[in-house]
N, C-alpha and C. Protein backbone atom coordinates (compact mmCIF):
# COMPACT_ATOMS: atom_id res chain seq x y z
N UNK A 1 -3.09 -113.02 2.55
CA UNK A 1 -2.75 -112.09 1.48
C UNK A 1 -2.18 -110.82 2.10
N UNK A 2 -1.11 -110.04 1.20
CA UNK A 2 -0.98 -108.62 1.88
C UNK A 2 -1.56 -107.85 1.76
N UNK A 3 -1.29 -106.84 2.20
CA UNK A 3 -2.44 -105.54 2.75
C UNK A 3 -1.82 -104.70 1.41
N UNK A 4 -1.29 -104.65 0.44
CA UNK A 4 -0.60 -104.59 -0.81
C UNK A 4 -1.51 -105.17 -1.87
N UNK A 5 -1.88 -106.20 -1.93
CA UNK A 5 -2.93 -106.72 -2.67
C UNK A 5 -4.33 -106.55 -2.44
N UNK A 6 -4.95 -106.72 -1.06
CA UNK A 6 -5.89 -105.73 -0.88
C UNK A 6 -5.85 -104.28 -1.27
N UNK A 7 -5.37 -103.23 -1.04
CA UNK A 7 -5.07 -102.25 -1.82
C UNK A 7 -5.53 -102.14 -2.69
N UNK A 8 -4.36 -102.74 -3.98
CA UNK A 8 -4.95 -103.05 -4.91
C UNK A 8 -6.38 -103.51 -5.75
N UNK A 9 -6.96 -104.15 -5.07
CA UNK A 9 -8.21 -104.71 -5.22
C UNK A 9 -8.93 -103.37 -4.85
N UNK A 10 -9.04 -102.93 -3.79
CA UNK A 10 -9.69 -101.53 -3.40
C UNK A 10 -9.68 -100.61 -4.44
N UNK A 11 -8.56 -100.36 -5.01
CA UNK A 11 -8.00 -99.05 -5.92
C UNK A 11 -8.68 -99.71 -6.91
N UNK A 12 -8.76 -100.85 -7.70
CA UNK A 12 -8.96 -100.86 -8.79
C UNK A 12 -10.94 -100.83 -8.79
N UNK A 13 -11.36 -101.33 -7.93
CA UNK A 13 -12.73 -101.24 -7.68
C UNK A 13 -12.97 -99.84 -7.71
N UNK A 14 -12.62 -98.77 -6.73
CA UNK A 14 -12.83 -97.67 -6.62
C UNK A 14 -12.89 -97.09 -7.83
N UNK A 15 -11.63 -97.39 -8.62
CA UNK A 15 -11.16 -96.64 -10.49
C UNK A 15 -12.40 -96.96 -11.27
N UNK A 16 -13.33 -98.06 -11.68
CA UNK A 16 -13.80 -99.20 -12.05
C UNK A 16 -14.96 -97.74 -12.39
N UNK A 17 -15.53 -96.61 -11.21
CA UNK A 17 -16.93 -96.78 -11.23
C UNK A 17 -17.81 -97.32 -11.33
N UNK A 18 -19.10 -97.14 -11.68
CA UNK A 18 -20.38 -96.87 -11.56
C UNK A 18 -20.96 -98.32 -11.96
N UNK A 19 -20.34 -98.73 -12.88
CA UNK A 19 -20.69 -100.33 -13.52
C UNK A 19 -20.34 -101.21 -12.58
N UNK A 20 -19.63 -100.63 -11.84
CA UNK A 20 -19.09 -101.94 -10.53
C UNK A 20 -19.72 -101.73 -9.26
N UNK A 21 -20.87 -101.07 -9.09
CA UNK A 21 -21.46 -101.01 -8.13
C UNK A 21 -21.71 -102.33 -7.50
N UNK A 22 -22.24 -102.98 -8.30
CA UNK A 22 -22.44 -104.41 -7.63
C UNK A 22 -21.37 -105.61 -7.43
N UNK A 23 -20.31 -104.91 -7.90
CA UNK A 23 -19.15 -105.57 -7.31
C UNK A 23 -18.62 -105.11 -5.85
N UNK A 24 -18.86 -103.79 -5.82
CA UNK A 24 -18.39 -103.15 -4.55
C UNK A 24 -19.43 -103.60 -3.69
N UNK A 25 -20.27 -103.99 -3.79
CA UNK A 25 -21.84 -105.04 -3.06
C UNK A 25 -21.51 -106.15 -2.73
N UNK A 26 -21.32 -106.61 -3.42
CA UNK A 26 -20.83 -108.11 -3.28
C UNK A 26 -19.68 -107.88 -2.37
N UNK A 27 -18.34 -107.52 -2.62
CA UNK A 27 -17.27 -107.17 -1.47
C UNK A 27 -17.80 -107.28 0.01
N UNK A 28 -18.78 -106.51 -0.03
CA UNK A 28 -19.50 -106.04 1.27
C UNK A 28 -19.91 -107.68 2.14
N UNK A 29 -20.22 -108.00 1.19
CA UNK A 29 -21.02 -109.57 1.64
C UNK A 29 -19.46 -110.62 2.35
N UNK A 30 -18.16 -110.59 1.73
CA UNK A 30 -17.13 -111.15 2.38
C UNK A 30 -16.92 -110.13 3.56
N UNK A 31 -16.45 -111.53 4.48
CA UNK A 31 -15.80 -110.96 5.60
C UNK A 31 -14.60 -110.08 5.82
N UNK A 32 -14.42 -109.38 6.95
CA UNK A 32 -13.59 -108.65 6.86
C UNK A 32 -12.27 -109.21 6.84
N UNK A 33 -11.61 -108.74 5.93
CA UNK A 33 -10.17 -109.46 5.58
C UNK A 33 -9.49 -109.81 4.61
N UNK A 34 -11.03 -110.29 3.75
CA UNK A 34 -10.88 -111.55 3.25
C UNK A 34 -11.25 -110.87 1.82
N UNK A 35 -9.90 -111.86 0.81
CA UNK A 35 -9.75 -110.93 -0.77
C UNK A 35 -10.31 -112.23 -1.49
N UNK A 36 -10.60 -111.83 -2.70
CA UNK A 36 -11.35 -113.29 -3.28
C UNK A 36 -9.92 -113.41 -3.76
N UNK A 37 -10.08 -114.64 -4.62
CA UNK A 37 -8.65 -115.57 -5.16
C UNK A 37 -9.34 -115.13 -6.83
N UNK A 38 -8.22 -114.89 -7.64
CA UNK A 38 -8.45 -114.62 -8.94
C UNK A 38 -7.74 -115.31 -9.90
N UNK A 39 -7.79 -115.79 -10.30
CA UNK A 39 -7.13 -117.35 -11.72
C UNK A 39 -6.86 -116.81 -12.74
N UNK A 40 -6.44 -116.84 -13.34
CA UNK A 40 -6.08 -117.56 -15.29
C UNK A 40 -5.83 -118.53 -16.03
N UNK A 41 -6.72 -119.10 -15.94
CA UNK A 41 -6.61 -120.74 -17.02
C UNK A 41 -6.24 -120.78 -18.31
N UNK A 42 -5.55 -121.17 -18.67
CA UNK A 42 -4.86 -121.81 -19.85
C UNK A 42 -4.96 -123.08 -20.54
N UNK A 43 -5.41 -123.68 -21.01
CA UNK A 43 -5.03 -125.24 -21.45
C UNK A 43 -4.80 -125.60 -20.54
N UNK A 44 -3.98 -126.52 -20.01
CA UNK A 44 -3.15 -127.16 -18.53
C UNK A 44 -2.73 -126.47 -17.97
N UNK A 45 -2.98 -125.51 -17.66
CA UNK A 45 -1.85 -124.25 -17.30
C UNK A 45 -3.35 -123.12 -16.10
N UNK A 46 -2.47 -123.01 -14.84
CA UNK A 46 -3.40 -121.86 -13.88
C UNK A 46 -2.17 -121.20 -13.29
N UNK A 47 -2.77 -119.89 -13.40
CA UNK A 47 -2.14 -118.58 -12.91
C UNK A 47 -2.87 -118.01 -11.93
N UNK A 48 -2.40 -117.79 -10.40
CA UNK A 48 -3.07 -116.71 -9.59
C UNK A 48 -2.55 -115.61 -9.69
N UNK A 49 -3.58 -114.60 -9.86
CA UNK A 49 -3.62 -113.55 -9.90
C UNK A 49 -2.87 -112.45 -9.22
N UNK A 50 -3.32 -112.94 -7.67
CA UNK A 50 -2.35 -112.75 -6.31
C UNK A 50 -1.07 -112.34 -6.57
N UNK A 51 -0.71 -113.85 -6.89
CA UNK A 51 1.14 -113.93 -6.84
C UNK A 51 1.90 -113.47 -8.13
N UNK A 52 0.73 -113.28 -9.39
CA UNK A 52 1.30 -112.41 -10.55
C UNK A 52 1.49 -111.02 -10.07
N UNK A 53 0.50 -110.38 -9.41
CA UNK A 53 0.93 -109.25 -8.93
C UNK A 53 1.57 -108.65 -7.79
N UNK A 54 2.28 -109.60 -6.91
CA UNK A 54 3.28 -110.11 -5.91
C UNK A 54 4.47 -110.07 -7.04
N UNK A 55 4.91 -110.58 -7.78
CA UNK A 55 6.05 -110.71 -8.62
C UNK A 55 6.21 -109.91 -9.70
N UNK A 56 5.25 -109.17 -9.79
CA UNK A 56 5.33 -107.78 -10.46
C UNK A 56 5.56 -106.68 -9.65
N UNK A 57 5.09 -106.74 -8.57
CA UNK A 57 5.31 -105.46 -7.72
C UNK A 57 6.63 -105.89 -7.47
N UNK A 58 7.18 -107.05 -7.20
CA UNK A 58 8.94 -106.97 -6.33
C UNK A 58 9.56 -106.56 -7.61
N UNK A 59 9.21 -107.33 -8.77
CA UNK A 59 10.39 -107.20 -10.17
C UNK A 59 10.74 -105.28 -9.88
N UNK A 60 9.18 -104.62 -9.72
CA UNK A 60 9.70 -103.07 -10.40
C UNK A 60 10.07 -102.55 -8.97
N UNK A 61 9.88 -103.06 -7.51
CA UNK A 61 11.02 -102.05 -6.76
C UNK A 61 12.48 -102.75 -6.92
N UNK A 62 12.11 -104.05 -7.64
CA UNK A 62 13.85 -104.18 -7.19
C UNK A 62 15.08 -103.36 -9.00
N UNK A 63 14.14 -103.04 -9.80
CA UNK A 63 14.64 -102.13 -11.01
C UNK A 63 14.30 -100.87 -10.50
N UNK A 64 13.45 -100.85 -10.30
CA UNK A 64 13.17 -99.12 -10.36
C UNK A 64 13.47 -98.69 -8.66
N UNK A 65 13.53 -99.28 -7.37
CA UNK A 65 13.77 -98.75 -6.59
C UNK A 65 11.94 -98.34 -5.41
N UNK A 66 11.80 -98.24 -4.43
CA UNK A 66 10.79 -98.71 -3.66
C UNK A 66 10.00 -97.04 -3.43
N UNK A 67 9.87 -96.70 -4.77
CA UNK A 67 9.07 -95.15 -4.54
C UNK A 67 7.78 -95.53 -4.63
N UNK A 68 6.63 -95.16 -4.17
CA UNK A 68 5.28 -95.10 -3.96
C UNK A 68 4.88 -95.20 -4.78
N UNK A 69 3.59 -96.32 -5.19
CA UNK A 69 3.34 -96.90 -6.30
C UNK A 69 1.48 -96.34 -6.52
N UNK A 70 1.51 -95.20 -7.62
CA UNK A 70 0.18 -95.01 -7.85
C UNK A 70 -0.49 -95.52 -8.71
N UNK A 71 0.22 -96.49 -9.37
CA UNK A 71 -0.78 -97.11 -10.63
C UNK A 71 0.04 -98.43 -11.30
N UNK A 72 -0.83 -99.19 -11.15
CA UNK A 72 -0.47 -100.60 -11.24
C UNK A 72 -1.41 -101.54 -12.11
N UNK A 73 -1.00 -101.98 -13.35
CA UNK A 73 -1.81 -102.58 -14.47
C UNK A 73 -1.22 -103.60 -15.04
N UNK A 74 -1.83 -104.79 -14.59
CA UNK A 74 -1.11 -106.06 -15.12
C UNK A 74 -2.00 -106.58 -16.84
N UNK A 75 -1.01 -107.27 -17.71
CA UNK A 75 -2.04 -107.44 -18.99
C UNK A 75 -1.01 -109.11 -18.96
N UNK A 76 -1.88 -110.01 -18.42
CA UNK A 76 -1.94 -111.49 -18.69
C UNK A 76 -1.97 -112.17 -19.92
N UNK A 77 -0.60 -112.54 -20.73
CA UNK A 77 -0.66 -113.60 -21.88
C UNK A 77 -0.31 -114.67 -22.26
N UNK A 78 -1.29 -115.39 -21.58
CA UNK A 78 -0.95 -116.90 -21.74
C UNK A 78 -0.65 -117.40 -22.91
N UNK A 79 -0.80 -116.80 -24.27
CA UNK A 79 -0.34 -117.08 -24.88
C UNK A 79 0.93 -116.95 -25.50
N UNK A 80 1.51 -116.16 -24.49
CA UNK A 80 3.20 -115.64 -25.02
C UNK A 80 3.85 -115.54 -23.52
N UNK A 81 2.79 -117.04 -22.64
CA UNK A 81 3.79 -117.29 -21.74
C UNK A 81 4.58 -115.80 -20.57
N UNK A 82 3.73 -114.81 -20.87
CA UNK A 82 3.93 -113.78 -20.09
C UNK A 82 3.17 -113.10 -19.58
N UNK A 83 3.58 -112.15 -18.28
CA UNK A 83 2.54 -111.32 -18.07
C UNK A 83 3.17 -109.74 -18.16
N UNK A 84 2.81 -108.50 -18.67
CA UNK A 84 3.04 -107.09 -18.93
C UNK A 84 2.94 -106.79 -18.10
N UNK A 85 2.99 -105.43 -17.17
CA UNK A 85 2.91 -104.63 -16.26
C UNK A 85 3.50 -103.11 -16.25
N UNK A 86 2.40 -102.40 -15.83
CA UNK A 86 2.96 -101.17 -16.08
C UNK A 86 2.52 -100.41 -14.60
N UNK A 87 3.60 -100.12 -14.34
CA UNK A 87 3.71 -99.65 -12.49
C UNK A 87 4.40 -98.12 -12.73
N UNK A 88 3.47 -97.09 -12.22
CA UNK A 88 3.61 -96.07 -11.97
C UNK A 88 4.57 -95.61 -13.66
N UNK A 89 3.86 -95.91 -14.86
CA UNK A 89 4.22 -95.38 -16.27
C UNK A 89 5.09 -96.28 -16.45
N UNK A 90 5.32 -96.99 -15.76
CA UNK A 90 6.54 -98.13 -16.47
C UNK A 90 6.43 -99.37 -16.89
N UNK A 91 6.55 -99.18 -18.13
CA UNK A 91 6.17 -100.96 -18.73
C UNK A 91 7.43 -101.93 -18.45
N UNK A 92 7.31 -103.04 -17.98
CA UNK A 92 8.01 -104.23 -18.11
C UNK A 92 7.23 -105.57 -18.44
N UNK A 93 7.77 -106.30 -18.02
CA UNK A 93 7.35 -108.03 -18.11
C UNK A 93 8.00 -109.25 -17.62
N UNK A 94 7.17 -109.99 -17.49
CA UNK A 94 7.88 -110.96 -16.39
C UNK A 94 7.66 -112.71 -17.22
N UNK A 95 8.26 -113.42 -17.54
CA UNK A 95 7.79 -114.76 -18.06
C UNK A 95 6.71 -115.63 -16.61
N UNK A 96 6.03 -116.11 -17.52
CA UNK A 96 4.84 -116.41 -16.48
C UNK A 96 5.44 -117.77 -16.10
């Protein structure tokens, strides 16, 4: 995985507070390196998490250009076959 998606995982734990204490616990318990794998099941249908937000991060530097990214929020809809994203105030979307 990249050090981009770790990040991520970091930032959003950190944002999370106080209720995620025992998530930031658990973290502790994986080895160093190492990001868990995150899914979306659908009917017949699996989405990693990972590579949704791999293909969201390239879609908005390659529109918007490769400025420093402080906030990154993916909204998963399997039912409309897409996923949302809003990177540093900017909404787009990507067909899943």
């Amino acid at each position: 995985m990249s050090a981009s998606i770790k990040e991520a995982v970091d930032a959003a734990i950190e944002k999370s507070g106080p209720f995620l204490e025992s998530a930031k616990a658990a973290g502790k318990q994986f080895a160093a390196g190492y990001v868990p794998e995150i899914f979306v099941q659908d009917s017949n249908r699996q989405f990693d998490c990972a590579v949704l937000l791999e293909r969201c991060l390239a879609d908005y530097r390659e529109k918007y250009g490769s400025a420093r990214i402080s906030s990154c929020k993916l909204y998963i809809k399997p039912e409309d076959s897409t996923v949302y994203y809003v990177i540093n105030e900017i909404e787009d979307k990507l067909p899943l």
